[in-house]
C-alpha atoms as a PDB file:
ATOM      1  CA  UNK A   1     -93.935 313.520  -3.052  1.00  0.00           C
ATOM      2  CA  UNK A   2     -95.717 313.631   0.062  1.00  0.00           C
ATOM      3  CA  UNK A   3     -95.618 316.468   2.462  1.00  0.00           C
ATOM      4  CA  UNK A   4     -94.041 315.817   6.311  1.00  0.00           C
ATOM      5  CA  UNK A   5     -95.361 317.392   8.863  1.00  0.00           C
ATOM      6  CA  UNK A   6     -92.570 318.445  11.711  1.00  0.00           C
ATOM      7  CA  UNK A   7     -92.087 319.886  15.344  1.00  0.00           C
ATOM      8  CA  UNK A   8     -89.802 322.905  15.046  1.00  0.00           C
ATOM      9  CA  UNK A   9     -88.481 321.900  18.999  1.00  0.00           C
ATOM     10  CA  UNK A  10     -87.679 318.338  17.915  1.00  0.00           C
ATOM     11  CA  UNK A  11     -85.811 319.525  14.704  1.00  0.00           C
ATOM     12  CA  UNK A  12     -83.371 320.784  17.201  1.00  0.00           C
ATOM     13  CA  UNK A  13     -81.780 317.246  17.480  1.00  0.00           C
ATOM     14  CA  UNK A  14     -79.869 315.529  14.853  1.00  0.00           C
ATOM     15  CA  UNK A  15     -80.454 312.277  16.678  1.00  0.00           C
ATOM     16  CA  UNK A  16     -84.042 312.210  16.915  1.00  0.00           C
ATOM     17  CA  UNK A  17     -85.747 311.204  13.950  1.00  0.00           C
ATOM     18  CA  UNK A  18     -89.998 311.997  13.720  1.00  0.00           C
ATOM     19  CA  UNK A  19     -92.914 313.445  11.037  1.00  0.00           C
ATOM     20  CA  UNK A  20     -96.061 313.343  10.899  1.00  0.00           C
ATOM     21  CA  UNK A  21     -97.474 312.075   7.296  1.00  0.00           C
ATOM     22  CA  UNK A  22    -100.693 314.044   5.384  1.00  0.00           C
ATOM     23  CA  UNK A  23    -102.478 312.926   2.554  1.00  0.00           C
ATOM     24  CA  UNK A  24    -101.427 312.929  -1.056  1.00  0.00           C
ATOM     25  CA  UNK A  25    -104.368 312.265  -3.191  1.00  0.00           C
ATOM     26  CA  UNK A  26    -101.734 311.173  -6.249  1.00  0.00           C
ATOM     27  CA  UNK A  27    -100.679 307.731  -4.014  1.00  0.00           C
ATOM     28  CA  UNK A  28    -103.190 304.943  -3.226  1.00  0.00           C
ATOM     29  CA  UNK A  29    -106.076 306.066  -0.563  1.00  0.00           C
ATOM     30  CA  UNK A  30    -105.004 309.296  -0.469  1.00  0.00           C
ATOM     31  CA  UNK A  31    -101.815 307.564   1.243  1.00  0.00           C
ATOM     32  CA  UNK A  32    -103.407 305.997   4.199  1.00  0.00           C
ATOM     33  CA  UNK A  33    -101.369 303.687   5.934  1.00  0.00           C
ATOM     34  CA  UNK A  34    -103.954 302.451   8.298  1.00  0.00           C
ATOM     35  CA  UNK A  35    -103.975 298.308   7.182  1.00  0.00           C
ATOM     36  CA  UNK A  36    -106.648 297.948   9.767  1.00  0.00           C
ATOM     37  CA  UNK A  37    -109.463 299.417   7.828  1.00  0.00           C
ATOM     38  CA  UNK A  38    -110.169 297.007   4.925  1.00  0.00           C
ATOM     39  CA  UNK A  39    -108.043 298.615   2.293  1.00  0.00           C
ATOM     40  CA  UNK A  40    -105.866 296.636  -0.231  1.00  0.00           C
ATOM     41  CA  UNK A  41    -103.179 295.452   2.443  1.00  0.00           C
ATOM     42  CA  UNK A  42    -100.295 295.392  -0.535  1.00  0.00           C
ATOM     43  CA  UNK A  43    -100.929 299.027  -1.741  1.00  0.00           C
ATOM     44  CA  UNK A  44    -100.711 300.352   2.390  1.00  0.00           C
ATOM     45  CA  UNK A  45     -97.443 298.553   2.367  1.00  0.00           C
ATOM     46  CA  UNK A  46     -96.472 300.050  -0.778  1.00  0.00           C
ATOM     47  CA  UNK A  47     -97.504 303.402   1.194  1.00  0.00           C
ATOM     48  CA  UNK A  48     -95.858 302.644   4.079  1.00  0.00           C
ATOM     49  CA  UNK A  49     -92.595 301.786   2.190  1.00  0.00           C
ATOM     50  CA  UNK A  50     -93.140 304.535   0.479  1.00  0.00           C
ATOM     51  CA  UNK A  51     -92.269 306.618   3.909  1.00  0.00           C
ATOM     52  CA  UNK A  52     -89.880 304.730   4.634  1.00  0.00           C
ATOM     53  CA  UNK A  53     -88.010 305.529   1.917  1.00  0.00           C
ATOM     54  CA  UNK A  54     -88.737 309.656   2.452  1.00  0.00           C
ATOM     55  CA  UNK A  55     -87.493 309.370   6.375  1.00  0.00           C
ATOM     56  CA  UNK A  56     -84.166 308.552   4.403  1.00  0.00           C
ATOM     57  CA  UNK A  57     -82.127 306.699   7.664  1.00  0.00           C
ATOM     58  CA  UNK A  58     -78.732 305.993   6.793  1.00  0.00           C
ATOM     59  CA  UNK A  59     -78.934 303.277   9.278  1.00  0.00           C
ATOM     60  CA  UNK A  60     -82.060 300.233   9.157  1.00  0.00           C
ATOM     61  CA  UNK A  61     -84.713 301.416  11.135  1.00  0.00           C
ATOM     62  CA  UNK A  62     -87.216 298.648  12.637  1.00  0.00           C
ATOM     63  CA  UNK A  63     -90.661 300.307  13.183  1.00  0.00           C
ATOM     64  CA  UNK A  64     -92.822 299.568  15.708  1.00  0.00           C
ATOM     65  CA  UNK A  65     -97.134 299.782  15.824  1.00  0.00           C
ATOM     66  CA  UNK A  66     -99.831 298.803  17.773  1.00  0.00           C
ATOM     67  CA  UNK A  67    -103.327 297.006  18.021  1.00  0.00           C
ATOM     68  CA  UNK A  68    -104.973 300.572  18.671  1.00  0.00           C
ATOM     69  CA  UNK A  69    -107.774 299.853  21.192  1.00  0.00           C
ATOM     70  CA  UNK A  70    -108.570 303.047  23.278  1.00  0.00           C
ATOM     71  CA  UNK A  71    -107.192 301.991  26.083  1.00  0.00           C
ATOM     72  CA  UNK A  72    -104.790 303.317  28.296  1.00  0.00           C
ATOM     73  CA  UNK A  73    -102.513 300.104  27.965  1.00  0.00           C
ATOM     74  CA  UNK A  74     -98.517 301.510  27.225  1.00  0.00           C
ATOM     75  CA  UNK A  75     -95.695 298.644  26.500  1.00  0.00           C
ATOM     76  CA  UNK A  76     -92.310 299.231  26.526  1.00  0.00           C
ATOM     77  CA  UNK A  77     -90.492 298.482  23.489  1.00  0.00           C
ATOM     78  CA  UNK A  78     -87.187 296.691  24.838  1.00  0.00           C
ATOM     79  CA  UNK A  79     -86.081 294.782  21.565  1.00  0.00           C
ATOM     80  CA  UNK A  80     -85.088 295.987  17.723  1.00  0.00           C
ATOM     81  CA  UNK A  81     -87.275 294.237  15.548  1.00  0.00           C
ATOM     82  CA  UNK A  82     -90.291 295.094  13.754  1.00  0.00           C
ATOM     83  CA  UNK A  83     -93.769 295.366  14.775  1.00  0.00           C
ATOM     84  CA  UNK A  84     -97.289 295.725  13.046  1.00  0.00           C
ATOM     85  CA  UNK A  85     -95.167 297.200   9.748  1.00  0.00           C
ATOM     86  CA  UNK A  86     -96.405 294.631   7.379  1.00  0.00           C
ATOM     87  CA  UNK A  87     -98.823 292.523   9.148  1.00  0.00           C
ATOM     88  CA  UNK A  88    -101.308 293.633  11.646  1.00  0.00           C
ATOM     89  CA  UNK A  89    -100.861 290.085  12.996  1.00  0.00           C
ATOM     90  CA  UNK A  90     -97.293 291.084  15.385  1.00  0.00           C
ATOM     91  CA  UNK A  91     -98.691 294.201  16.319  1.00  0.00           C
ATOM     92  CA  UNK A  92     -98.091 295.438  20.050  1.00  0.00           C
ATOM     93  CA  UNK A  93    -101.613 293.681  21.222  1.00  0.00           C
ATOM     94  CA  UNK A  94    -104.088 296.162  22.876  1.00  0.00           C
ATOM     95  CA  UNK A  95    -101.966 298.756  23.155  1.00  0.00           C
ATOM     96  CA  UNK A  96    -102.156 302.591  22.902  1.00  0.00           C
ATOM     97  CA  UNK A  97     -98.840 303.825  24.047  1.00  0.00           C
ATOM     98  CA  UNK A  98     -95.201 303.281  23.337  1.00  0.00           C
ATOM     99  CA  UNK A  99     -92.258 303.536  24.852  1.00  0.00           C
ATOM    100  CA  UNK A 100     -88.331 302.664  23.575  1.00  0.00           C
ATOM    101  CA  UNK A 101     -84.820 303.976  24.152  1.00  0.00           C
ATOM    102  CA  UNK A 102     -83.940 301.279  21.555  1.00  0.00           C
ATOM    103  CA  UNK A 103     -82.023 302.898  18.677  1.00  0.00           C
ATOM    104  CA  UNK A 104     -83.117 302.343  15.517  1.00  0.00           C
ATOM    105  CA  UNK A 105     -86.376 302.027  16.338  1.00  0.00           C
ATOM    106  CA  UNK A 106     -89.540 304.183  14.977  1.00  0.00           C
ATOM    107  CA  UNK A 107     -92.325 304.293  17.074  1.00  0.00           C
ATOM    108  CA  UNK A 108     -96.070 304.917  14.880  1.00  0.00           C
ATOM    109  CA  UNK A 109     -99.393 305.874  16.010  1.00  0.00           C
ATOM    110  CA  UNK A 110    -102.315 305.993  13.262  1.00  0.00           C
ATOM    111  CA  UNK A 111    -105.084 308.259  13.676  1.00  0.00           C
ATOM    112  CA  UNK A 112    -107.838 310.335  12.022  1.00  0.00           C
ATOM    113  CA  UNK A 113    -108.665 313.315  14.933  1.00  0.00           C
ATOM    114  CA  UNK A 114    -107.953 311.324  17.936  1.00  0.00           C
ATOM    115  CA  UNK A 115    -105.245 313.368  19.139  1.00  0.00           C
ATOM    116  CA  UNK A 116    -101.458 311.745  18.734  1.00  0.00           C
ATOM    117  CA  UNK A 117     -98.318 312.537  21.275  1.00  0.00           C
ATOM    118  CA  UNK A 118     -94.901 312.581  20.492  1.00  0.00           C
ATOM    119  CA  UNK A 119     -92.396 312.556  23.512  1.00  0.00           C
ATOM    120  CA  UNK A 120     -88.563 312.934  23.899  1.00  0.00           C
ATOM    121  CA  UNK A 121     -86.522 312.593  26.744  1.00  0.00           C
ATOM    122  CA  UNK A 122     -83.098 315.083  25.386  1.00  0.00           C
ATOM    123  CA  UNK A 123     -80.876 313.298  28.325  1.00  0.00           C
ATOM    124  CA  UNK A 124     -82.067 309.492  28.288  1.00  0.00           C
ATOM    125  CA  UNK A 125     -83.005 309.233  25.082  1.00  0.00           C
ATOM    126  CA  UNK A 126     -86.013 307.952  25.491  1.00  0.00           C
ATOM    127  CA  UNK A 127     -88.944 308.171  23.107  1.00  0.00           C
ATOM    128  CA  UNK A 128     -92.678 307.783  22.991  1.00  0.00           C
ATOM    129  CA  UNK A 129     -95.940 307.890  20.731  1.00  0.00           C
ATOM    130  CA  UNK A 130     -99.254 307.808  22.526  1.00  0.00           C
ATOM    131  CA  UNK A 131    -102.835 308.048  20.885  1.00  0.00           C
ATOM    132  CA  UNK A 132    -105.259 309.816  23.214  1.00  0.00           C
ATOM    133  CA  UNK A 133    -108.917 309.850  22.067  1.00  0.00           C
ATOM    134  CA  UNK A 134    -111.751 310.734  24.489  1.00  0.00           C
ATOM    135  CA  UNK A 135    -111.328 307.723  25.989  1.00  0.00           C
ATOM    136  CA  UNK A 136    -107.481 307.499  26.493  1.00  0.00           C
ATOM    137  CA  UNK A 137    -107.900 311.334  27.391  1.00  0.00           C
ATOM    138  CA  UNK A 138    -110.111 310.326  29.955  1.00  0.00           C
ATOM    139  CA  UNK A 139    -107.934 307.755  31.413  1.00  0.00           C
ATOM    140  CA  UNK A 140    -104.946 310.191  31.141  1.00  0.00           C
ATOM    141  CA  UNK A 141    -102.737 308.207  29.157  1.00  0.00           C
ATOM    142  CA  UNK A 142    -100.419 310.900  28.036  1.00  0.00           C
ATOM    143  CA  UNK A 143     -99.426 311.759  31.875  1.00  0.00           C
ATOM    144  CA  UNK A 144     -99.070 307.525  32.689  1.00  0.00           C
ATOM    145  CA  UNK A 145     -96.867 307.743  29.713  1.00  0.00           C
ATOM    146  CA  UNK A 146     -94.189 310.126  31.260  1.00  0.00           C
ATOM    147  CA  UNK A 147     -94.466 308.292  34.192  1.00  0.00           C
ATOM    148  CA  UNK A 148     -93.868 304.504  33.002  1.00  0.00           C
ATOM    149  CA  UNK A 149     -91.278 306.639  31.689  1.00  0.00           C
ATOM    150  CA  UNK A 150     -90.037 308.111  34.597  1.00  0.00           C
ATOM    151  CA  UNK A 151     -90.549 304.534  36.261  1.00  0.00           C
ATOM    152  CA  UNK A 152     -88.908 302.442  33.545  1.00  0.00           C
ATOM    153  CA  UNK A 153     -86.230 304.954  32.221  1.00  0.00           C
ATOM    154  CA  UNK A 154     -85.032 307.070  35.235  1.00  0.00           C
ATOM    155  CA  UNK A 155     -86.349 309.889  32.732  1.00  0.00           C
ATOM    156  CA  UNK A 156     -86.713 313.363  34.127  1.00  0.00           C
ATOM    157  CA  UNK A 157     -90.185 314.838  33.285  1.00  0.00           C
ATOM    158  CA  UNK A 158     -88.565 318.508  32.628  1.00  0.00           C
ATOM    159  CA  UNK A 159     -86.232 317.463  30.324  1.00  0.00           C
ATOM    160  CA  UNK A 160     -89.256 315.640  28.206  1.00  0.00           C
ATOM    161  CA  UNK A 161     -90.333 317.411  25.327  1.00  0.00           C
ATOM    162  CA  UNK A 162     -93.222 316.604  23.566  1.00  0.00           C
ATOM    163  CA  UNK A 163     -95.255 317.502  20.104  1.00  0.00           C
ATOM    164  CA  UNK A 164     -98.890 316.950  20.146  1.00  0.00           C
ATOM    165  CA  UNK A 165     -99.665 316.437  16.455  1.00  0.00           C
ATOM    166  CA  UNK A 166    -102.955 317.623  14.403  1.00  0.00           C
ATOM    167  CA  UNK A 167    -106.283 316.645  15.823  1.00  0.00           C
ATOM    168  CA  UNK A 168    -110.056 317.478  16.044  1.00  0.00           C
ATOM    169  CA  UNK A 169    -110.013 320.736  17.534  1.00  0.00           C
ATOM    170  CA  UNK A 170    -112.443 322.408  20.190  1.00  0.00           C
ATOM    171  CA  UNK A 171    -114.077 324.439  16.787  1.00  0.00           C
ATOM    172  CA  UNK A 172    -115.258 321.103  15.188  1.00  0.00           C
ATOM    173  CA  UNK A 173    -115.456 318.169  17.829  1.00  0.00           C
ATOM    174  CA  UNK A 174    -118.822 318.324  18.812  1.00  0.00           C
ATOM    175  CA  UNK A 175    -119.725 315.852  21.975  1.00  0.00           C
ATOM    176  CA  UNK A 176    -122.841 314.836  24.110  1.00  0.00           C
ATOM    177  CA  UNK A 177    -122.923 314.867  27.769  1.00  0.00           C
ATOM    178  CA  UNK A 178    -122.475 311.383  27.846  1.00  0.00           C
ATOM    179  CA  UNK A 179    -118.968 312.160  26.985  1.00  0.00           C
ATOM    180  CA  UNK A 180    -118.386 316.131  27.872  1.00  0.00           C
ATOM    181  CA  UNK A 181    -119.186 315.040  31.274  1.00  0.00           C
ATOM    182  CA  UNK A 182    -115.627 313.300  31.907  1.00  0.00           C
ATOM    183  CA  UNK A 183    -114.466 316.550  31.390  1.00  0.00           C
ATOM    184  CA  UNK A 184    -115.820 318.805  33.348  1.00  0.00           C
ATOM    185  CA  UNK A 185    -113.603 319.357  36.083  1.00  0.00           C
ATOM    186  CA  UNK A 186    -111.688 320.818  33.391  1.00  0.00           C
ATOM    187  CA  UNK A 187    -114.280 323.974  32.028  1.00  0.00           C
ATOM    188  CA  UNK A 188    -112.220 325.909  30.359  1.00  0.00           C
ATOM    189  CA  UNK A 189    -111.508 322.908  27.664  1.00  0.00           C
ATOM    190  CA  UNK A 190    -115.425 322.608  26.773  1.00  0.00           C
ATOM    191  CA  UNK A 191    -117.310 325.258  25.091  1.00  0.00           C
ATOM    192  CA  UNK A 192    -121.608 324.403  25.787  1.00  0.00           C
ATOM    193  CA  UNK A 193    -123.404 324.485  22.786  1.00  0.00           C
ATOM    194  CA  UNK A 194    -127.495 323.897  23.671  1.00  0.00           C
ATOM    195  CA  UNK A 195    -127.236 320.472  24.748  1.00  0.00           C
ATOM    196  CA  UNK A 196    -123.911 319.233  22.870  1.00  0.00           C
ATOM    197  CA  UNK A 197    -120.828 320.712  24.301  1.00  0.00           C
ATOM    198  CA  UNK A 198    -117.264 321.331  22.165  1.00  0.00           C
ATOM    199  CA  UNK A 199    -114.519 319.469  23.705  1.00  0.00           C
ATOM    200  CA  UNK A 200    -110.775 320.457  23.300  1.00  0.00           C
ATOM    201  CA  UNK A 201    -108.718 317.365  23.227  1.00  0.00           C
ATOM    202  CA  UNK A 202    -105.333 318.619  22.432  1.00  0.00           C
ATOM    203  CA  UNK A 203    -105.905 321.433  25.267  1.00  0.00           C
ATOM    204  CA  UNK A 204    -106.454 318.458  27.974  1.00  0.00           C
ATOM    205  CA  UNK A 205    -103.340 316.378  26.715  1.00  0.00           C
ATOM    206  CA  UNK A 206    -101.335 319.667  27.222  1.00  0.00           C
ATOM    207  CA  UNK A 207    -102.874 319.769  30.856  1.00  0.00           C
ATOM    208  CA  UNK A 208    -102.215 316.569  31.766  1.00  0.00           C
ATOM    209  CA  UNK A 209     -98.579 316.954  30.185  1.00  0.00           C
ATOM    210  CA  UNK A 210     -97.641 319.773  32.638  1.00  0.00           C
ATOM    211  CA  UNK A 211     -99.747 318.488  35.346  1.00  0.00           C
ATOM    212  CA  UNK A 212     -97.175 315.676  34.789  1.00  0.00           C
ATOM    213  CA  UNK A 213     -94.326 317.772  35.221  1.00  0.00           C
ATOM    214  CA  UNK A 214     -93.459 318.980  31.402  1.00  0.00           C
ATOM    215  CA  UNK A 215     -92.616 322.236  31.215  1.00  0.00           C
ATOM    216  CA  UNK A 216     -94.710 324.410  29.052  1.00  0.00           C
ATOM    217  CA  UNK A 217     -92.384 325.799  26.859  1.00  0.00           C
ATOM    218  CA  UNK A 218     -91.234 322.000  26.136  1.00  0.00           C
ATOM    219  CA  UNK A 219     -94.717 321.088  24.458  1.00  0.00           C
ATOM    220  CA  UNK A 220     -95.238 322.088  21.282  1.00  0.00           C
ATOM    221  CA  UNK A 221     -99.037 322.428  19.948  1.00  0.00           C
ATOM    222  CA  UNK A 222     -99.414 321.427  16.182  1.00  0.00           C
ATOM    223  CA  UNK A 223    -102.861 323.825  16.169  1.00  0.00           C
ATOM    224  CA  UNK A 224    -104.113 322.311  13.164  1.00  0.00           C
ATOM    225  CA  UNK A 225    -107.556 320.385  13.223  1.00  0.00           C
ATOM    226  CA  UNK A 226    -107.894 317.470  10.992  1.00  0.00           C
ATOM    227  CA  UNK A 227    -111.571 318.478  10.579  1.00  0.00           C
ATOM    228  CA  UNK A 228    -110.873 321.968   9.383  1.00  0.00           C
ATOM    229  CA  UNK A 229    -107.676 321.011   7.253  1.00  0.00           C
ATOM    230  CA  UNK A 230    -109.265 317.765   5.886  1.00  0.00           C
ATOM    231  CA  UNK A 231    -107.528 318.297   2.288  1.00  0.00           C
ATOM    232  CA  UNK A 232    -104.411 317.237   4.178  1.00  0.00           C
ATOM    233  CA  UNK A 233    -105.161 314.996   7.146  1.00  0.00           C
ATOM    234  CA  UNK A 234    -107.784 312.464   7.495  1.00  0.00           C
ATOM    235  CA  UNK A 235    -110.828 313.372   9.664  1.00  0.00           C
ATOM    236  CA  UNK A 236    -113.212 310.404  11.082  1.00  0.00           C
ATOM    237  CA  UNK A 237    -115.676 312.978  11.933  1.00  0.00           C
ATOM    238  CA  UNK A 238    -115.460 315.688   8.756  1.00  0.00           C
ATOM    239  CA  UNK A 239    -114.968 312.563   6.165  1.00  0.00           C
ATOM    240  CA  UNK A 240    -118.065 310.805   8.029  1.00  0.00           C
ATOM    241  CA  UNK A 241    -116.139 307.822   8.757  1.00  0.00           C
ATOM    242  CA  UNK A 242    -113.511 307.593   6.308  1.00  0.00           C
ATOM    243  CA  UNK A 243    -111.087 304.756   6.688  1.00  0.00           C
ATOM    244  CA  UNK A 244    -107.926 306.844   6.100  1.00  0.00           C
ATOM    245  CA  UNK A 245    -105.631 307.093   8.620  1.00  0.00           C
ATOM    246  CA  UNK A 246    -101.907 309.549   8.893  1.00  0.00           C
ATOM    247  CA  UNK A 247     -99.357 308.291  11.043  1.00  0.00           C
ATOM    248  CA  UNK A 248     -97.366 310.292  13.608  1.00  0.00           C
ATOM    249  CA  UNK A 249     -93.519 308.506  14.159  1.00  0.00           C
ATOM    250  CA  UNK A 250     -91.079 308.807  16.177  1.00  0.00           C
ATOM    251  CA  UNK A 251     -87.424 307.312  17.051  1.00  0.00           C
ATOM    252  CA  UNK A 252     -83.586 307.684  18.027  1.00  0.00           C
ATOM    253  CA  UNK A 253     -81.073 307.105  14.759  1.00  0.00           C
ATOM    254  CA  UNK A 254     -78.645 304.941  15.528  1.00  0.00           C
ATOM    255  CA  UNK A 255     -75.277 305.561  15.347  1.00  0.00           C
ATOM    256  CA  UNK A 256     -73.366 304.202  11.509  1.00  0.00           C
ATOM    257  CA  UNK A 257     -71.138 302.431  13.419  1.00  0.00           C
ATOM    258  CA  UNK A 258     -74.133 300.412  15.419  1.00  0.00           C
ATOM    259  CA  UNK A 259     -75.554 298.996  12.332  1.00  0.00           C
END
């Protein structure tokens, strides 16, 4: 059975379903559920069914994924259906944030060291999955999140807790100045090594979170590097371009009476 990785804050809520998937090397691709990298589409189905079935909702959940493009593009999720589940053809287009206080709906990111953001409102009941490369990092997607949030949902950014799942860390994402130069107005997230630099993704993301109006004690930190721990999480960079990818979910159960 494959192992689920989990936020000890978000655990706290019977409501809120979420888990972050690792690899099994017993299931198909090491169970990648990426169906965007030229694997056999029916055995990532079979994977992502597979999940499914573990996440073990007593109520149908409708999951929702996007056409991951780096961007800092975020769509609100206003309608309980599926999306990108089976098909890459009904993905969310262009897309690399979502938002829904839809119950019954499971919001997915895929990645393989880009850094991945989970985010709960406790009072609205409002959820969110955001994948922040360097570029999204850049653009600060993970603070427009909370506030097309705030915007869209009336959500309070203190009561918004958030889990920012394994990633490339600082000890194993080496960059040129090409890209270490976005960053550095923030110096304490890039460590200068001759002319390549070591970037800290999930240390920005956290930044931008609280500069966003998070508290800090709301945001957990997964500390685990996909590079380092590449026996259970895909790694773009360690794997030298593999085409696995884990997938970080999140949602709000819906009550057995709504079904």
């Amino acid at each position: 059975m494959p192992e689920l990785f989990t936020f000890e804050h978000f655990k706290r809520f019977p409501s809120l379903l979420h888990t972050v998937t690792t690899k099994s090397h017993d299931l198909p691709y090491a169970f990648s559920l990426a169906l965007h990298t030229g694997e056999a589409p029916e055995e990532i189905t079979a994977n992502r069914n597979r999940l499914s079935r573990l996440l073990s909702s007593e109520t149908p959940l409708h999951y929702v994924l996007a056409d991951q493009t780096h961007s800092d593009n975020i769509q609100c999720i206003t309608l309980k259906e599926t999306r990108g589940w089976e098909s890459l053809s009904d993905a969310v287009k262009e897309c690399d944030a979502l938002i829904t206080a839809v119950k019954g709906v499971v919001l997915g990111i895929l990645t393989a060291d880009c850094v991945p953001i989970l985010l709960y409102d406790r009072q609205k009941e409002v959820v969110a999955a955001v994948h922040a490369g360097w570029k999204g990092t850049k653009a600060q997607i993970a603070s427009k999140t909370v506030q097309k949030m705030i915007a869209e949902y009336g959500c309070d950014p203190e009561a918004i807790m958030a889990g920012i799942a394994p990633a490339i860390g600082r000890c194993c994402y080496e960059v040129g100045e090409e890209v270490a130069e976005h960053f550095f107005h923030t110096p304490e997230a890039l460590t200068q090594k001759g002319e390549k630099y070591m970037l800290d993704l999930p240390f920005i993301n956290q930044k931008q979170l609280l500069e966003a109006g998070l508290k800090e004690e709301n945001i957990e930190m997964s500390h685990t590097c996909t590079a380092c721990e590449v026996e259970r999480f895909f790694s773009y960079r360690k794997e030298q371009g593999c085409s696995g990818r884990f997938m970080s979910l999140i949602g709000i159960k819906q009550a057995l009476s709504a079904k």
